[in-house]
N, C-alpha and C. Protein backbone atom coordinates (compact mmCIF):
# COMPACT_ATOMS: atom_id res chain seq x y z
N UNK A 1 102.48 86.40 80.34
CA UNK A 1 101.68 87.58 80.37
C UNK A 1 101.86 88.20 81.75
N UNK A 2 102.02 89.59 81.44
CA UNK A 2 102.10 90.24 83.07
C UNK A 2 101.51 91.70 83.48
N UNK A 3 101.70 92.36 84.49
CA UNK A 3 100.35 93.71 84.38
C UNK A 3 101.77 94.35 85.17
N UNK A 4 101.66 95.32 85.07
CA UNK A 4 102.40 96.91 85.32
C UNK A 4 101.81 97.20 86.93
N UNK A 5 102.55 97.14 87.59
CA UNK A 5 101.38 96.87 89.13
C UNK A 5 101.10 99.17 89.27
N UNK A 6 99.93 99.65 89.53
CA UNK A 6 99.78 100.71 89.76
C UNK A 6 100.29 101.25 91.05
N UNK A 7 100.94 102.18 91.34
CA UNK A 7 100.83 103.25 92.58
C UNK A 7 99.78 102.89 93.65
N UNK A 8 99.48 102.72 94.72
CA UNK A 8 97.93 102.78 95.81
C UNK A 8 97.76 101.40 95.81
N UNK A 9 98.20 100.07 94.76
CA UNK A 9 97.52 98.23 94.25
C UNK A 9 98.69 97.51 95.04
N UNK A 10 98.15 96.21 95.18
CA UNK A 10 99.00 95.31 95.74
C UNK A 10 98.56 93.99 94.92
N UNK A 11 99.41 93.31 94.42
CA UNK A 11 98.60 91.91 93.79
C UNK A 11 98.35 91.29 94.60
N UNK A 12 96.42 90.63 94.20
CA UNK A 12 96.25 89.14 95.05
C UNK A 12 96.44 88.24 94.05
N UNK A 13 96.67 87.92 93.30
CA UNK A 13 97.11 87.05 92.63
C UNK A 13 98.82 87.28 91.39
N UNK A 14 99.58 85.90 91.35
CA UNK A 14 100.69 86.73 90.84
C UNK A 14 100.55 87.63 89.93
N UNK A 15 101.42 88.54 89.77
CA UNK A 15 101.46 89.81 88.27
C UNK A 15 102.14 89.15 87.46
N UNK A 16 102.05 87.74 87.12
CA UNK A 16 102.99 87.14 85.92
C UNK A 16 102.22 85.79 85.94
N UNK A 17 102.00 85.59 84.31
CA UNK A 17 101.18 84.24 84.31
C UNK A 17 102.35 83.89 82.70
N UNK A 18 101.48 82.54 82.64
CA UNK A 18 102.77 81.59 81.40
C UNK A 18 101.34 81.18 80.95
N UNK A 19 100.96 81.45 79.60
CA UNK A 19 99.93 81.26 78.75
C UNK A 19 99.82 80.21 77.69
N UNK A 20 99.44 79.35 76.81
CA UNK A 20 100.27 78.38 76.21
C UNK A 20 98.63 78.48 75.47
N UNK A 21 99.19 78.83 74.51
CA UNK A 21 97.52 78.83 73.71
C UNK A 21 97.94 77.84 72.78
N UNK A 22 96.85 77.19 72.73
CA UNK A 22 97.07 76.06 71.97
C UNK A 22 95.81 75.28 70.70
N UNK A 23 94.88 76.61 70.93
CA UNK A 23 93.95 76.35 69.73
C UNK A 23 93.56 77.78 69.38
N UNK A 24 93.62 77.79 67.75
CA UNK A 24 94.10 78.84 66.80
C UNK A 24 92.61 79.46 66.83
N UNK A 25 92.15 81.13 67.35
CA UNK A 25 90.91 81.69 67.15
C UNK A 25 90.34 81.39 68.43
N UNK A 26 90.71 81.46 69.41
CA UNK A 26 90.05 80.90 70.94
C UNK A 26 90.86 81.60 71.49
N UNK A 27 90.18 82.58 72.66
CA UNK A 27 91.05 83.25 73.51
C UNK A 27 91.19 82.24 74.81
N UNK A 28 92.17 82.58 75.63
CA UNK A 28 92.56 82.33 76.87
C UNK A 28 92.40 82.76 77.77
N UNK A 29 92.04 83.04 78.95
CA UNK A 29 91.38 84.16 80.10
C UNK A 29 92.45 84.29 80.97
N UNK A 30 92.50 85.29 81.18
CA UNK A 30 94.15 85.58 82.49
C UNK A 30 92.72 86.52 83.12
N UNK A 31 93.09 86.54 84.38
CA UNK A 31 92.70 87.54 85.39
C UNK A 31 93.36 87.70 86.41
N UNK A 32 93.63 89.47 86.36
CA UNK A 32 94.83 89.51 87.57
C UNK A 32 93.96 90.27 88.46
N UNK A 33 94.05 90.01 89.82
CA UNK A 33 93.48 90.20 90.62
C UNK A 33 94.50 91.37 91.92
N UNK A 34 93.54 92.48 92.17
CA UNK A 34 94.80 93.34 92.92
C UNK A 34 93.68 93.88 94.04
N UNK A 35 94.06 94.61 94.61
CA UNK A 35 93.53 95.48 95.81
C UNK A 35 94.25 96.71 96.41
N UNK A 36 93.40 97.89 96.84
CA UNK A 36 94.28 99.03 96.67
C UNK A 36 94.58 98.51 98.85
N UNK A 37 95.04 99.89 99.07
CA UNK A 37 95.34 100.03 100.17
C UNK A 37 94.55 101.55 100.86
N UNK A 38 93.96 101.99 99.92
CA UNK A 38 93.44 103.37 99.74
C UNK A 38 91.87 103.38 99.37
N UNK A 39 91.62 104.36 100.38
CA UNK A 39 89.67 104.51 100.07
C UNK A 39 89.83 105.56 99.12
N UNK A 40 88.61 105.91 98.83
CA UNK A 40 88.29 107.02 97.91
C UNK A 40 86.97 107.64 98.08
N UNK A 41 86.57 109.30 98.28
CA UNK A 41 85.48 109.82 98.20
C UNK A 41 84.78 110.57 96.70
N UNK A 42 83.79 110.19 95.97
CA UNK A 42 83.00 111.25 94.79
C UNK A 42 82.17 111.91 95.45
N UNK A 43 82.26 113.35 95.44
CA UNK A 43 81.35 114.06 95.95
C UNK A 43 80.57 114.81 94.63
N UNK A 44 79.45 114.79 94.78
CA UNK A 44 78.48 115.29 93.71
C UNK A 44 77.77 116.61 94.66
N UNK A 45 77.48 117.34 93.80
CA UNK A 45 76.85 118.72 94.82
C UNK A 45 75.82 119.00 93.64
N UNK A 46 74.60 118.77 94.06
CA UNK A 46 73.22 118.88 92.51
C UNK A 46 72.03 120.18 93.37
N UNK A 47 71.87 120.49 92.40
CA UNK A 47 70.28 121.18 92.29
C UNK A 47 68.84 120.33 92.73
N UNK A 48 68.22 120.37 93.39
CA UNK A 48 66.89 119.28 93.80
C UNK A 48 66.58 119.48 93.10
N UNK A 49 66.05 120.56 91.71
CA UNK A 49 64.91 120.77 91.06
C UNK A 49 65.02 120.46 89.59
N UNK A 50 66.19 120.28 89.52
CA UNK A 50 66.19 119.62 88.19
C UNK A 50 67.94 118.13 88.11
N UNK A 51 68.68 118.20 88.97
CA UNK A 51 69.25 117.50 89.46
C UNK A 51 70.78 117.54 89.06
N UNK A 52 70.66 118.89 87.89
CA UNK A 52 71.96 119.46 87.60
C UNK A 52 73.23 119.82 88.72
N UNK A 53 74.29 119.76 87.79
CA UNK A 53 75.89 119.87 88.78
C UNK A 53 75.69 121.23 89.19
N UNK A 54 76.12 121.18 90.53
CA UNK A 54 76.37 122.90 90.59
C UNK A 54 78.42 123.27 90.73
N UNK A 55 79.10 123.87 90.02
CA UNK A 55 79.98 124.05 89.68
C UNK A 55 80.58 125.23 91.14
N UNK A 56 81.73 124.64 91.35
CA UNK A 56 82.39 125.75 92.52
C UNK A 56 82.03 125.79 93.44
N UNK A 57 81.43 124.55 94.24
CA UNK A 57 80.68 124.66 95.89
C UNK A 57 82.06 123.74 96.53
N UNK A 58 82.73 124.62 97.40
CA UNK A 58 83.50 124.00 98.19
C UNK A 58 83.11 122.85 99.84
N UNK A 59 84.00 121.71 99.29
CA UNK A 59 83.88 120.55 100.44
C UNK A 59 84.87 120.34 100.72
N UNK A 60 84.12 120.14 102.00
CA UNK A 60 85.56 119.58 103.42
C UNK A 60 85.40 118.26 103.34
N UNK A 61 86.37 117.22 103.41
CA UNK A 61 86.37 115.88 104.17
C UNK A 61 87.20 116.03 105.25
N UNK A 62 86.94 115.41 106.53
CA UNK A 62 87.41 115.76 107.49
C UNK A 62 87.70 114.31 108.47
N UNK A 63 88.92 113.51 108.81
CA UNK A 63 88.89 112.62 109.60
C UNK A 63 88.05 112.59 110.83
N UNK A 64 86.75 111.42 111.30
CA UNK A 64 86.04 111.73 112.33
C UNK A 64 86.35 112.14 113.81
N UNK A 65 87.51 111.46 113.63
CA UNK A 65 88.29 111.57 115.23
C UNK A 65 89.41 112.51 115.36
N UNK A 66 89.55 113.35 114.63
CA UNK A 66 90.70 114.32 114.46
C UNK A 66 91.92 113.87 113.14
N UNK A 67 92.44 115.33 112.86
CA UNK A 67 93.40 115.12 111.32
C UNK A 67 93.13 116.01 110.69
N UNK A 68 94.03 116.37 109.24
CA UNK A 68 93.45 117.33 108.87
C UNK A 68 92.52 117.02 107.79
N UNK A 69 91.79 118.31 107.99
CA UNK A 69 90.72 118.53 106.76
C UNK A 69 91.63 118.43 105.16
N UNK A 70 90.59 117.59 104.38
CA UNK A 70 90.78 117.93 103.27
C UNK A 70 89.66 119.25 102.33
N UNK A 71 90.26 119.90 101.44
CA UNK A 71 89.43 120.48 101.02
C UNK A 71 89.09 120.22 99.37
N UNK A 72 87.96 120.60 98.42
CA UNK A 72 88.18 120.26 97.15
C UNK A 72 86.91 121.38 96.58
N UNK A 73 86.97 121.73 95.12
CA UNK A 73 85.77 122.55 94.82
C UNK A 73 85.14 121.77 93.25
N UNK A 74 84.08 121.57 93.49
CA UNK A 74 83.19 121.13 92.43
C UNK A 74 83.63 121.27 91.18
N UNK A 75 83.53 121.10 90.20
CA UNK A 75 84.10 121.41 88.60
C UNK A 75 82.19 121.19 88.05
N UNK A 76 82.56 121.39 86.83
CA UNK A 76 81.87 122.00 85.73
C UNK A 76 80.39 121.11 86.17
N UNK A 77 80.69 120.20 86.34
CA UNK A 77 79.58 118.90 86.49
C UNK A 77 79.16 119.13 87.66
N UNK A 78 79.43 119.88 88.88
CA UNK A 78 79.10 119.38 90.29
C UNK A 78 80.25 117.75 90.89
N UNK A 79 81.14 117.30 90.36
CA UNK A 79 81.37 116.86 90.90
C UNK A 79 83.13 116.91 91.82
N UNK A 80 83.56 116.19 92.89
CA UNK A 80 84.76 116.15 93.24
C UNK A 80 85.17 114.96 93.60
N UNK A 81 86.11 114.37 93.78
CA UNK A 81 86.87 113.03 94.30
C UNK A 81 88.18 113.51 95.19
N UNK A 82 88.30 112.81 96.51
CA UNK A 82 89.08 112.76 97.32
C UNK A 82 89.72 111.57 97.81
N UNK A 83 91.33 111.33 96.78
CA UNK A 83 91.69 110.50 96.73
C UNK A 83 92.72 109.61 97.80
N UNK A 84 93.54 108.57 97.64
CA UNK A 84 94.35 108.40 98.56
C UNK A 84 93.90 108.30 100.40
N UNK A 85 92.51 107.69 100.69
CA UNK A 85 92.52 108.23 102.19
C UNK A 85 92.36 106.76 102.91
N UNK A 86 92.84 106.93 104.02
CA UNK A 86 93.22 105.97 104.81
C UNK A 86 91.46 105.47 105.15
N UNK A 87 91.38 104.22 105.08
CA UNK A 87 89.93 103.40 105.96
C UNK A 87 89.65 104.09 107.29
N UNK A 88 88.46 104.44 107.09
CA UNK A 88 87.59 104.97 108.33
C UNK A 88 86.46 106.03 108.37
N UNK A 89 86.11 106.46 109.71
CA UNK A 89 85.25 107.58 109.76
C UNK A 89 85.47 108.54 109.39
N UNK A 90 84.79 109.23 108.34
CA UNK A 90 85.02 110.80 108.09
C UNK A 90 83.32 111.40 108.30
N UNK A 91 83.58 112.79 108.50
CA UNK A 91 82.53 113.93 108.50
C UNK A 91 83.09 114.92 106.54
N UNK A 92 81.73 114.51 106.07
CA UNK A 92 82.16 115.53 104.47
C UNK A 92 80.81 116.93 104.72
N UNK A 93 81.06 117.59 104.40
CA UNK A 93 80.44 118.78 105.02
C UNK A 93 80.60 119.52 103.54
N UNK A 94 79.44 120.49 103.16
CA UNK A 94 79.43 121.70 102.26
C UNK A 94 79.20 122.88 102.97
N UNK A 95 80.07 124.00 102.18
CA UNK A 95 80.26 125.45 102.25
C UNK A 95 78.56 125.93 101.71
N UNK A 96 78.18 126.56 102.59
CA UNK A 96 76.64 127.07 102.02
C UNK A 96 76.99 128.41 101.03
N UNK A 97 76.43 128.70 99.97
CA UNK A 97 76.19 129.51 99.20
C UNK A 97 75.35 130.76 99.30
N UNK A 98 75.49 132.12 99.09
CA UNK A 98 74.06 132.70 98.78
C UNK A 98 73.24 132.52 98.36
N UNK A 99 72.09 132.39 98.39
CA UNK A 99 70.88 132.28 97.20
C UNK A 99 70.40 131.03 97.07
N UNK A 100 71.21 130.12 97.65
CA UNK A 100 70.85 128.46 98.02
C UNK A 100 70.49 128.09 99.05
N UNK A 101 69.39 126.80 98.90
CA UNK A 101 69.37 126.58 100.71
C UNK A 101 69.20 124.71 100.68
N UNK A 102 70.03 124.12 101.45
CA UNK A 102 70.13 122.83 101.72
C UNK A 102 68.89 121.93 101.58
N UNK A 103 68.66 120.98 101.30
CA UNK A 103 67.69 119.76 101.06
C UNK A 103 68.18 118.63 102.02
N UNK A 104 69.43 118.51 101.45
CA UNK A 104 70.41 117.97 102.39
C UNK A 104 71.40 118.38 103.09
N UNK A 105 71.34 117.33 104.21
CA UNK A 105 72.00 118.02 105.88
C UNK A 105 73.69 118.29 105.22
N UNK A 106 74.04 119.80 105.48
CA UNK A 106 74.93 120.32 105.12
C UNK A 106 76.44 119.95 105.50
N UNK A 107 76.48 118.24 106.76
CA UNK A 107 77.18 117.31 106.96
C UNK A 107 76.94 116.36 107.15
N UNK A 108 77.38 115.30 106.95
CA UNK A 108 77.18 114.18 107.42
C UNK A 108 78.34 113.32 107.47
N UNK A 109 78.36 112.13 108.58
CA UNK A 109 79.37 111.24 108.73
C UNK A 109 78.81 110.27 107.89
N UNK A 110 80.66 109.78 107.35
CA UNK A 110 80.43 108.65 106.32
C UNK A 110 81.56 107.60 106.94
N UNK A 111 81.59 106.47 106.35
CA UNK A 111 82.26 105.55 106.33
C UNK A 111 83.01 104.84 105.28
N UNK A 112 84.25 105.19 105.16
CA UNK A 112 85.12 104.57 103.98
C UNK A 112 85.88 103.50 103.67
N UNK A 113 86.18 102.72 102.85
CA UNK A 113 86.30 100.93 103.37
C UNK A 113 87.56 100.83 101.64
N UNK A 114 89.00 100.86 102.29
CA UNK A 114 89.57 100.60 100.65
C UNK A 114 88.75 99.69 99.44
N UNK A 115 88.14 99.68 99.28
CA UNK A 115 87.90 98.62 98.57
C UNK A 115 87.76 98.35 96.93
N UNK A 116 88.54 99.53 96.45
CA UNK A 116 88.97 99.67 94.75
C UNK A 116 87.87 100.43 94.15
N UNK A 117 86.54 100.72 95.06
CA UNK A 117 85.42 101.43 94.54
C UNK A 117 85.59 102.35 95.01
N UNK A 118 85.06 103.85 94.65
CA UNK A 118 84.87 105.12 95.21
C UNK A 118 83.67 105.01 95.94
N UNK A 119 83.37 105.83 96.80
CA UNK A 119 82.20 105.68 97.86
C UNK A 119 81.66 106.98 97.55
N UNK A 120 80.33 107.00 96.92
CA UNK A 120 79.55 108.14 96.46
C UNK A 120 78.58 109.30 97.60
N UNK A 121 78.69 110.29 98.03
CA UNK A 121 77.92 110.82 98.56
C UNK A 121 77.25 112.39 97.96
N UNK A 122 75.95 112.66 97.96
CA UNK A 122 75.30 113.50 97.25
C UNK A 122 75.08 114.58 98.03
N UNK A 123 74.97 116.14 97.50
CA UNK A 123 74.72 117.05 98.60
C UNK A 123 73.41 117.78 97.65
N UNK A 124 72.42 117.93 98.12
CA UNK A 124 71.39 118.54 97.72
C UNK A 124 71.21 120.17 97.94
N UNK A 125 71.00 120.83 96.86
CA UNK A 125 70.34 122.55 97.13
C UNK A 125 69.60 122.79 96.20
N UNK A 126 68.98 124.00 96.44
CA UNK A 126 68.04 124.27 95.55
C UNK A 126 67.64 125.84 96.23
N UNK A 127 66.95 126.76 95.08
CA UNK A 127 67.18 128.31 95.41
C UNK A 127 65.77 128.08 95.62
N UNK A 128 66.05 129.38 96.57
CA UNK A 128 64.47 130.06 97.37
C UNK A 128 63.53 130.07 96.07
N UNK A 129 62.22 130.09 96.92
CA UNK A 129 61.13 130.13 95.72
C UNK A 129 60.55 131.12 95.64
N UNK A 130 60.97 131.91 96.94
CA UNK A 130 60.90 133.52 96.99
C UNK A 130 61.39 134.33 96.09
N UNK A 131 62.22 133.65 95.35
CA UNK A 131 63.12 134.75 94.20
C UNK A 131 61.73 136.11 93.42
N UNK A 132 62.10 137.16 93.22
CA UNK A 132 60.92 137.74 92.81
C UNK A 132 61.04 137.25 91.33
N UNK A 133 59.74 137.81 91.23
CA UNK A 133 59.45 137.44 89.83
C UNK A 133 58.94 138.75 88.97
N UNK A 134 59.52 139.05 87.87
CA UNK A 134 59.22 140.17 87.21
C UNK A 134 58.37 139.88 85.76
N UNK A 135 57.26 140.99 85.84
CA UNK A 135 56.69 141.07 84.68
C UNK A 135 57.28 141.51 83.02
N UNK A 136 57.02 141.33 82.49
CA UNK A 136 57.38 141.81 80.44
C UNK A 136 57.75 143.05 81.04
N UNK A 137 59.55 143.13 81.24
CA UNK A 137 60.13 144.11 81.52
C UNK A 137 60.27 145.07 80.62
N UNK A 138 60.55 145.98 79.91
CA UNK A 138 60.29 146.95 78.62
C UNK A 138 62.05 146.94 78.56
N UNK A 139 62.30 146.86 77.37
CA UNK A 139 63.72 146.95 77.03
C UNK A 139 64.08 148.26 76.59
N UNK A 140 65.32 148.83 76.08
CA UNK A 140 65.51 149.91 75.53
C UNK A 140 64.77 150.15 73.96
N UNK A 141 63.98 149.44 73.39
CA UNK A 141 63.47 149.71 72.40
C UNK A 141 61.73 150.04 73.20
N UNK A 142 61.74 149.41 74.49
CA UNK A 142 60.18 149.66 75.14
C UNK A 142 59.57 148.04 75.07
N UNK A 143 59.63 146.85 74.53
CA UNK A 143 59.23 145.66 74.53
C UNK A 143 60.52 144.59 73.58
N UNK A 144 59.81 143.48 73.92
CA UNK A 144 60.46 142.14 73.82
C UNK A 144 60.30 141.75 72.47
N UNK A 145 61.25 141.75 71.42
CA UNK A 145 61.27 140.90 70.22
C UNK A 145 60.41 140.06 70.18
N UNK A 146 60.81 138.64 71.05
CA UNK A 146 60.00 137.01 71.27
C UNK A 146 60.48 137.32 72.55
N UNK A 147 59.88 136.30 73.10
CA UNK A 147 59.93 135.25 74.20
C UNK A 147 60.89 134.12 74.38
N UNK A 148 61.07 133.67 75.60
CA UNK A 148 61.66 132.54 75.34
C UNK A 148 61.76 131.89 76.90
N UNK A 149 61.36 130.33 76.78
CA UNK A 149 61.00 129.57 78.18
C UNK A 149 62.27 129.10 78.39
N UNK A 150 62.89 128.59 79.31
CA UNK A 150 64.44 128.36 80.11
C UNK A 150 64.13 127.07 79.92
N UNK A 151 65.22 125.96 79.60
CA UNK A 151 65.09 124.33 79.55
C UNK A 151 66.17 124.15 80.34
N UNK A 152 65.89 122.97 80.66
CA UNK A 152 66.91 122.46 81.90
C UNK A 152 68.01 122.49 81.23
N UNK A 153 69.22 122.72 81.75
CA UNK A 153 70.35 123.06 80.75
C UNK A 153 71.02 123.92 80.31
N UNK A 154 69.81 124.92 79.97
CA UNK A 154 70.44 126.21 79.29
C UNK A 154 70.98 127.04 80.46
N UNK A 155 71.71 127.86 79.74
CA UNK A 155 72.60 129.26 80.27
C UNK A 155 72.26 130.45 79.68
N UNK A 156 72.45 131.01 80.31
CA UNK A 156 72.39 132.81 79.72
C UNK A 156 73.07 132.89 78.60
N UNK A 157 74.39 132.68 78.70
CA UNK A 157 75.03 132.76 77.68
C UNK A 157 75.22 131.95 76.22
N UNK A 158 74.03 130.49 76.40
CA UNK A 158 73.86 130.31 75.54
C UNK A 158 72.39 130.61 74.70
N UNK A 159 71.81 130.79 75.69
CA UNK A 159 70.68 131.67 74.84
C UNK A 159 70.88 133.12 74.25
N UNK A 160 71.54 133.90 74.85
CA UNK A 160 72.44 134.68 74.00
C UNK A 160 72.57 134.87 72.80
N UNK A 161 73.51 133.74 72.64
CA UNK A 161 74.03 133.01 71.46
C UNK A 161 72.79 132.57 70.56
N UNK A 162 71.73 131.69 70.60
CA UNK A 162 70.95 131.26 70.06
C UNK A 162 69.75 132.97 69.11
N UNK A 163 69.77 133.38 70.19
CA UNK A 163 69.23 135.03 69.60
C UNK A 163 69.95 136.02 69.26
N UNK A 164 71.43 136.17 69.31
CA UNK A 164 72.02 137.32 68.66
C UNK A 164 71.82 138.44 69.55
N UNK A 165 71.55 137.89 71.03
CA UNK A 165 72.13 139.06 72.05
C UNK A 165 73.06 138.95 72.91
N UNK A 166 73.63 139.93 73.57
CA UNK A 166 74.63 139.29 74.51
C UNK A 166 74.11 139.08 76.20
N UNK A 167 74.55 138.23 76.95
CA UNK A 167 74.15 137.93 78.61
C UNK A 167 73.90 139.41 79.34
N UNK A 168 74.28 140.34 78.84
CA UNK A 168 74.04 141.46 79.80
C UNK A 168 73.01 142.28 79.16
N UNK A 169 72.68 142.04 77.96
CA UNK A 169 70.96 142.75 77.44
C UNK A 169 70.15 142.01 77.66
N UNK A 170 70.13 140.40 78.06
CA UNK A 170 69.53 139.06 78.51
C UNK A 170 69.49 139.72 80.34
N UNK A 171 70.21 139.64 80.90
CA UNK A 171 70.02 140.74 82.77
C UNK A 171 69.63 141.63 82.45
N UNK A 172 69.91 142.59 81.72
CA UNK A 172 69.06 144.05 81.90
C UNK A 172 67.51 143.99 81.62
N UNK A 173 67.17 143.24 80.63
CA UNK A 173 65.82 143.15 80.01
C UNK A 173 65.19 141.96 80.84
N UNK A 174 65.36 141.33 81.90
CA UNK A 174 64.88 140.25 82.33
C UNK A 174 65.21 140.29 84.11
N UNK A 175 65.97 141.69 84.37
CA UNK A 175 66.05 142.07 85.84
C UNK A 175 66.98 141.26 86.34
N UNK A 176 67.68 140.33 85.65
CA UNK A 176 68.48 139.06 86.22
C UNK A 176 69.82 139.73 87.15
N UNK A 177 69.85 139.59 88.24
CA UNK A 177 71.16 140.13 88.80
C UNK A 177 72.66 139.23 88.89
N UNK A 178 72.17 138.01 88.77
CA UNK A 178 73.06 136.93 89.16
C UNK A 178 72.89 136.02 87.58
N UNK A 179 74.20 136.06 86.67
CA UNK A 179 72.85 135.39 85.52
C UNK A 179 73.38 133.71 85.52
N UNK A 180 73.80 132.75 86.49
CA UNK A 180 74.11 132.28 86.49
C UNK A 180 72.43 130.96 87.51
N UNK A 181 71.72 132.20 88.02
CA UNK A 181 70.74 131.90 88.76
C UNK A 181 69.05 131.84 87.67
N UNK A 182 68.91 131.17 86.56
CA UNK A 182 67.94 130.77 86.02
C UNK A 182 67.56 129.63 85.96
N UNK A 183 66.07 129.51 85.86
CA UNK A 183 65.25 128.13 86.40
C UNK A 183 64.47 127.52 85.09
N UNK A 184 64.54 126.37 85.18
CA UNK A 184 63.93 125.96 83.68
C UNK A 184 61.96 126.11 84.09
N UNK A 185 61.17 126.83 83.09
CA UNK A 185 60.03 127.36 82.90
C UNK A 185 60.26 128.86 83.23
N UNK A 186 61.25 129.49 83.48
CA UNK A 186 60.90 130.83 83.51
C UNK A 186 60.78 131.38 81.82
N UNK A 187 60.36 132.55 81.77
CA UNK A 187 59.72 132.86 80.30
C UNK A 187 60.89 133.78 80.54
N UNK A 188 61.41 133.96 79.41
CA UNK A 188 62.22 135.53 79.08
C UNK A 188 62.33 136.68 78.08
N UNK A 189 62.59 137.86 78.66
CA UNK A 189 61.65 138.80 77.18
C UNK A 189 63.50 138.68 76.63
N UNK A 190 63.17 138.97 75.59
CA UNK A 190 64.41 138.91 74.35
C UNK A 190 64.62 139.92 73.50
N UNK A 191 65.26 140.51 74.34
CA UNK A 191 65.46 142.40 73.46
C UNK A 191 65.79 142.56 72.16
């Protein structure tokens, strides 16, 4: 029996074993044992208020003592991975946003150790609470069909969908400028 050694692994134990099974319906246990040579960073970038990914917030990892920056941008989930990096001090830092404001310190030094695990660090935001707030806006008919309360989760565009309007009669009738910026308990009129 033998293992395909990966790119970044080194075997600690040989990549070739001699197996001799010798009772019928009983497995045999091989364990191959490896170790990379390479750290790894997951960067998660969330919302404080409900703890959702925020999608497209650009991060630096940056060697502590000089080197170059790496850069990477969030995907759908809030998250990123920065692969391949040599053991040591780094500074990972987020790009601040409009309309967001930090929970957590917008850098911090970390410490990375090869050790076949990714090393997780979290960046916290969350939008002003100042955002205004608008009353039963009057639509082009003059009022709101129904109502409808925001759940953690939803999008404009899929509530939309769920009522048979489109995201931009959902902003016009609800003042939304940014429609990517809704909070779960806001109420919304539904043209």
């Amino acid at each position: 029996m033998s293992e395909v050694m990966q790119d970044g692994w080194t075997a600690v134990t040989p990549a070739e074993f001699t197996v001799t099974v010798t009772r019928p319906f009983e497995c045999e246990h091989v364990r191959f044992k490896n170790r990379t040579n390479f750290a790894c960073l997951d960067v998660y970038k969330k919302d404080s208020y409900d703890n959702a990914g925020l999608p497209s917030w650009l991060i630096t990892l940056k060697p502590a003592y000089g080197g170059v920056a790496l850069t990477g941008l969030t995907d759908g989930t809030g998250w990123v991975r920065f692969n391949e990096l040599a053991s040591g001090d780094y500074i990972v830092s987020e790009t601040p946003q409009v309309g967001w404001v930090p929970v957590s310190p917008a850098s911090s030094a970390i410490t990375l150790i090869a050790n076949g695990t990714c090393s997780v660090f979290t960046f916290y935001n969350r939008q002003p609470d100042n955002l205004p707030v608008f009353s039963d806006p009057p639509t082009a008919s003059g009022a709101c069909v129904s109502r409808y309360t925001v759940q953690s989760g939803d999008t404009l565009f899929r509530i939309a969908l769920r009522f048979g309007v489109t995201v931009r009669e959902l902003q016009g009738a609800n003042r939304i400028a940014d429609p990517s910026l809704i909070h779960p308990g806001t109420a919304l009129c539904i043209p």
